[in-house]
C-alpha atoms as a PDB file:
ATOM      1  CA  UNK A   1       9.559   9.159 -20.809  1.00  0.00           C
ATOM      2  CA  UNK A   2       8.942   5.160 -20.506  1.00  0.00           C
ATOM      3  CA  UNK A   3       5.050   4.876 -19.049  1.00  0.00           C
ATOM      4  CA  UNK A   4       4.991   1.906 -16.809  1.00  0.00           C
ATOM      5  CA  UNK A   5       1.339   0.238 -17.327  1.00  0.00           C
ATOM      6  CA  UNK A   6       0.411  -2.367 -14.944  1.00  0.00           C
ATOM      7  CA  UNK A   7      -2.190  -4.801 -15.747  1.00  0.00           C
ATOM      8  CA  UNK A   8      -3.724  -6.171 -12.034  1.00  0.00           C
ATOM      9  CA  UNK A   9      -5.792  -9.392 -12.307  1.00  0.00           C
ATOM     10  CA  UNK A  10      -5.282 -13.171 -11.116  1.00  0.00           C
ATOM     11  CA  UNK A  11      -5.366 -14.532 -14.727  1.00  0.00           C
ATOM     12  CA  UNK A  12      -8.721 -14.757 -15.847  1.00  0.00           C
ATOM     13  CA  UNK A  13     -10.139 -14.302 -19.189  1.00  0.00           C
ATOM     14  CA  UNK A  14     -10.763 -10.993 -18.457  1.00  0.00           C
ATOM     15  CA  UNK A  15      -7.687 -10.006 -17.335  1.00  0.00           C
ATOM     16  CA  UNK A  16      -5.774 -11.981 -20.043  1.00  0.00           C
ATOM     17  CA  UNK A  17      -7.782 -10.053 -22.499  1.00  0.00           C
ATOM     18  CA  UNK A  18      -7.083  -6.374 -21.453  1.00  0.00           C
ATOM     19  CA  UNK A  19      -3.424  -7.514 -21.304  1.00  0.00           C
ATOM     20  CA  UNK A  20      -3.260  -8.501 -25.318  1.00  0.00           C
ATOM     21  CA  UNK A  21      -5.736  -5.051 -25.501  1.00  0.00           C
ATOM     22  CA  UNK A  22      -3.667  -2.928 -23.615  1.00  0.00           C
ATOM     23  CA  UNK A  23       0.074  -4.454 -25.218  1.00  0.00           C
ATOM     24  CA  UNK A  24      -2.066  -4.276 -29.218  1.00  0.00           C
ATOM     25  CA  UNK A  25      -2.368  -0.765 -28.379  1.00  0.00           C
ATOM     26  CA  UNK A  26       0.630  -0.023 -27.060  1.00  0.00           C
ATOM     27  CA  UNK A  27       2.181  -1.668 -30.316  1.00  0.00           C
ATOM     28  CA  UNK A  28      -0.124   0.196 -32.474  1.00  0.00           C
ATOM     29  CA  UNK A  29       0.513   3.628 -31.724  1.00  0.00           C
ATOM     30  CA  UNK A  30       4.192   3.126 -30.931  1.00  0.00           C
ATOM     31  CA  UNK A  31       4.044   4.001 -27.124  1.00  0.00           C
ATOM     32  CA  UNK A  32       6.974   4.309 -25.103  1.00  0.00           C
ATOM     33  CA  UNK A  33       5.950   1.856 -22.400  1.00  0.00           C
ATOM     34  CA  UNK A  34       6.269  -1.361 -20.339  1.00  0.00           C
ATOM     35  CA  UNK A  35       3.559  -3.562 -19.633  1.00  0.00           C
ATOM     36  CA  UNK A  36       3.596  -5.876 -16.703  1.00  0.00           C
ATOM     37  CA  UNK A  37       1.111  -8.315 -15.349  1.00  0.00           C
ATOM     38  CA  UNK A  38       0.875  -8.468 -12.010  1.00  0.00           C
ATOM     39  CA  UNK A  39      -1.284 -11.407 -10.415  1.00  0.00           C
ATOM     40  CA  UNK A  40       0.247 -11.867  -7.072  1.00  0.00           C
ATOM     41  CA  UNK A  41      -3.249 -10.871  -4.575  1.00  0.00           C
ATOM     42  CA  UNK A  42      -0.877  -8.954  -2.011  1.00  0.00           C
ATOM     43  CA  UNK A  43       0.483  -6.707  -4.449  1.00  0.00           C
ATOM     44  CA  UNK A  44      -2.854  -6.020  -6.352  1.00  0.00           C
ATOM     45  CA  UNK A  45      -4.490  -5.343  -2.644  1.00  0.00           C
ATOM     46  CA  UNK A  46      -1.166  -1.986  -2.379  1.00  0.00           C
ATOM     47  CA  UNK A  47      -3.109  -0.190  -5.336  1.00  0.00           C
ATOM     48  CA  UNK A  48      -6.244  -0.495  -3.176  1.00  0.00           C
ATOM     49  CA  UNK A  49      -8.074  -2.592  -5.993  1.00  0.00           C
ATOM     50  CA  UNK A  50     -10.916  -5.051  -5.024  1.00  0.00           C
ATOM     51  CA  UNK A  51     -12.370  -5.643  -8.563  1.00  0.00           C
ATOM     52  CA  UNK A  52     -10.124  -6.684 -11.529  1.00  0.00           C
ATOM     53  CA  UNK A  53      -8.923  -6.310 -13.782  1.00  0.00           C
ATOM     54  CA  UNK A  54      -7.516  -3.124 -13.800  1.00  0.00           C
ATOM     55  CA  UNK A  55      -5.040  -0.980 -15.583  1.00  0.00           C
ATOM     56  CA  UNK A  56      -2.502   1.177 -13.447  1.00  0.00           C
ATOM     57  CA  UNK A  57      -0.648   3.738 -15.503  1.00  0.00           C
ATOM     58  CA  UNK A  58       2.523   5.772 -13.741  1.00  0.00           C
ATOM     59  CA  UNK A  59       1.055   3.874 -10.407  1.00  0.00           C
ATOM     60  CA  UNK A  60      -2.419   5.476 -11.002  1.00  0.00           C
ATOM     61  CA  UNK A  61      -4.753   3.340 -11.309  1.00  0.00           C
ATOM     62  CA  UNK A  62      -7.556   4.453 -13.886  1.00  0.00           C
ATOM     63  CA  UNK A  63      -9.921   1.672 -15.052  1.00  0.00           C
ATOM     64  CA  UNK A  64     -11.176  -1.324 -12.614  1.00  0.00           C
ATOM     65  CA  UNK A  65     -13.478  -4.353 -12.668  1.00  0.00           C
ATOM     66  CA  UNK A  66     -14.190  -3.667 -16.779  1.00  0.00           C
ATOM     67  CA  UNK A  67     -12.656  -4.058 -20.286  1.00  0.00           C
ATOM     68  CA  UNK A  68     -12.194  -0.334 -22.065  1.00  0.00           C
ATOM     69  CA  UNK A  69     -12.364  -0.155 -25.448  1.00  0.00           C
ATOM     70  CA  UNK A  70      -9.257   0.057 -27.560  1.00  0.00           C
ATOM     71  CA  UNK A  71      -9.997   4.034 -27.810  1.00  0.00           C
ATOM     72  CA  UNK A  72      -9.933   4.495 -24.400  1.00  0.00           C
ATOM     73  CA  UNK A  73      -7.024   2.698 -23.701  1.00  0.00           C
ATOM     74  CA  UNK A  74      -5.331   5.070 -26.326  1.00  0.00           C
ATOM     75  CA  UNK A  75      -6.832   8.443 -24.722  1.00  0.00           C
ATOM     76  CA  UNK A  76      -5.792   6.754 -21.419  1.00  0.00           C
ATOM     77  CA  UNK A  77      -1.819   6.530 -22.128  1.00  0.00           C
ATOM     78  CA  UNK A  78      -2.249   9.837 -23.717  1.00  0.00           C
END
C-alpha cells in the first residue's frame, strides 16, 4: 500500500531540507509513497501542528519543529 507522507512547513530552509531528506530516502530504499508539501497555514493548523516542520505519515503526524536523521526517517516509514 502507497504511504502518503506529508511534509508541513511554510518554505523555510528547514522545511525545504526535510523535504529533499524525506523524498532521498524515499528514493533510496524504494518506498511505495507520495510526498507532498503542504505550506498553506490553514491546512498545517488541521494536523494540530504549531512548530514546523513536520512529517505526517498515513495522516499521523510523527516528528515536529526538528530535522530527523536519514535513519529515522527510514525506521519512521517502516
Amino acid at each position: 500500500m502507497t504511504k502518503s507522507i506529508k511534509i508541513l512547513g511554510t518554505g523555510c530552509p528547514k522545511c525545504k531540507t526535510l523535504t529533499n531528506l524525506v523524498e532521498e530516502v524515499v528514493k533510496e530504499n524504494n518506498i511505495d509513497a507520495t510526498v507532498e508539501k503542504v505550506e498553506d497555514i490553514v491546512e498545517i493548523m488541521t494536523f494540530n501542528v504549531m512548530v514546523t516542520p513536520a512529517i505526517v505519515i498515513d495522516d499521523v503526524v510523527t516528528t515536529k519543529g526538528r530535522i530527523p536523521s536519514k535513519q529515522e526517517v527510514l525506521e519512521l516509514l517502516n
